[in-house]
N, C-alpha and C. Protein backbone atom coordinates (compact mmCIF):
# COMPACT_ATOMS: atom_id res chain seq x y z
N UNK A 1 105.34 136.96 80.35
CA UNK A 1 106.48 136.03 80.25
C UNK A 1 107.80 136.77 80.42
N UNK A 2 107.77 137.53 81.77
CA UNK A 2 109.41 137.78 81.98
C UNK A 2 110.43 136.92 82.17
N UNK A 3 111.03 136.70 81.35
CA UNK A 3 112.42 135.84 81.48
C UNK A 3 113.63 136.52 81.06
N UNK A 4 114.37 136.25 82.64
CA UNK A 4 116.04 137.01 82.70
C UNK A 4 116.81 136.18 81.43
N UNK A 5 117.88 137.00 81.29
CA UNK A 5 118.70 137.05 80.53
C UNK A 5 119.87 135.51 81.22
N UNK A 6 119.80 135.05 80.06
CA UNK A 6 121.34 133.82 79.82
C UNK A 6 120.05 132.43 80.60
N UNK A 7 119.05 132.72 80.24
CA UNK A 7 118.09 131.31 80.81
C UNK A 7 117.43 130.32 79.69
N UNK A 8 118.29 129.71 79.69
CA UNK A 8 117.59 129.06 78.44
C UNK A 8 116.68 127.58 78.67
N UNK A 9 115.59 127.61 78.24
CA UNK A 9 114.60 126.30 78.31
C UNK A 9 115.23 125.57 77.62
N UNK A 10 113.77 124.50 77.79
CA UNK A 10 114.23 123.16 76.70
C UNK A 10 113.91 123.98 75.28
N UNK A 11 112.97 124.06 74.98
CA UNK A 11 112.26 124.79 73.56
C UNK A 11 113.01 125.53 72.96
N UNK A 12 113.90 127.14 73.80
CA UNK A 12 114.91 127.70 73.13
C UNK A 12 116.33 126.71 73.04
N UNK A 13 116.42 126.40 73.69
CA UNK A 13 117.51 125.02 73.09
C UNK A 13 117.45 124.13 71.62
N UNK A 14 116.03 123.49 71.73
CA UNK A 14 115.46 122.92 70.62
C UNK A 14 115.48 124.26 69.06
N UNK A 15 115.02 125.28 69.51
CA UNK A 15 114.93 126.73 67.96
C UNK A 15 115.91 126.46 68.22
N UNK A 16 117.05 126.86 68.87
CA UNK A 16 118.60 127.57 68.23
C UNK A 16 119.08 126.34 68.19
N UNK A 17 119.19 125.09 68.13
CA UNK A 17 119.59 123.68 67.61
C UNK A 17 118.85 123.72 66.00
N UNK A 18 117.83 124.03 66.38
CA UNK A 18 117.08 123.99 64.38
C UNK A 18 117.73 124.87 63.76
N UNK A 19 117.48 126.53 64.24
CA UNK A 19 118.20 127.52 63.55
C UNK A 19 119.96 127.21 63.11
N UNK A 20 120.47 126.72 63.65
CA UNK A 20 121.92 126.16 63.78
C UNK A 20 121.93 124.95 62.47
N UNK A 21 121.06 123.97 62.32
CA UNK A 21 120.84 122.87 61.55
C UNK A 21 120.55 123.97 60.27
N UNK A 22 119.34 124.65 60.37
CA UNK A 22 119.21 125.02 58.90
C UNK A 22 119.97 125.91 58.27
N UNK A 23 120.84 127.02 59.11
CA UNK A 23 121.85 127.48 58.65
C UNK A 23 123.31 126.70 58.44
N UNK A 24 123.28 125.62 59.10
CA UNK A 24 124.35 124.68 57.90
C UNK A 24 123.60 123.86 57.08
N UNK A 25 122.84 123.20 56.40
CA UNK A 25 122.09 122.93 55.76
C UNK A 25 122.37 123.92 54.54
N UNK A 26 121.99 125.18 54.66
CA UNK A 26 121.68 126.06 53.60
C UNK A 26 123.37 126.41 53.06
N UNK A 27 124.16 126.49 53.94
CA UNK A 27 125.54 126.59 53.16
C UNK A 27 125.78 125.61 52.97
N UNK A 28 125.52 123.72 53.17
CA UNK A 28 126.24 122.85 52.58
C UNK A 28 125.34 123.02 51.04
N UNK A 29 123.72 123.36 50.71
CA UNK A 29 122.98 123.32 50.02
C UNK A 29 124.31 124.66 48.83
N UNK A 30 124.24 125.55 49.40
CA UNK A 30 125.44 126.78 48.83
C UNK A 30 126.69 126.29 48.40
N UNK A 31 127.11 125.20 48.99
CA UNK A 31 128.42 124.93 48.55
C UNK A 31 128.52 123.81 46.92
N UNK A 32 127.48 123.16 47.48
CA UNK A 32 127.10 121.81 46.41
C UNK A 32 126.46 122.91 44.99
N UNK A 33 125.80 123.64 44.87
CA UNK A 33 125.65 124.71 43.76
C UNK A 33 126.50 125.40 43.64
N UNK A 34 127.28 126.07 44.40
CA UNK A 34 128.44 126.50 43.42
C UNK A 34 129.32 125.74 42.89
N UNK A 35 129.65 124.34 43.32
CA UNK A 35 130.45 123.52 42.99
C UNK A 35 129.98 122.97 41.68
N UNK A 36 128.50 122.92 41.66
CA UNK A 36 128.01 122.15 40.50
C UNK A 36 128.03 123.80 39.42
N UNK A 37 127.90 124.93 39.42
CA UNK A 37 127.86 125.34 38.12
C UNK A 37 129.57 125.76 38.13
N UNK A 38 130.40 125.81 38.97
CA UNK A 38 131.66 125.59 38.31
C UNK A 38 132.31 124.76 37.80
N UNK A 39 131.53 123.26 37.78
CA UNK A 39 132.12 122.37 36.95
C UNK A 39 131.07 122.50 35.92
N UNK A 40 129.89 122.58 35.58
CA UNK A 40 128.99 122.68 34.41
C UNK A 40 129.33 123.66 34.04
């Protein structure tokens, strides 16, 4: 599976759309806990 550089499929489109989702996900998840033990 040689594949040049800057070629992106459907599939790597689809991971780095997920990877992208779950890394904001995990900081809105980060923001809502720190918010909640600085008011508790």
């Amino acid at each position: 599976m040689a594949m040049t550089a800057l070629t992106l499929t459907t599939e790597q489109l689809w991971l780095l759309g997920g990877v992208a989702l779950a890394l904001v996900a995990a900081g809105v998840v980060a923001l809502a806990a720190g918010r909640g033990r600085g008011r508790g």
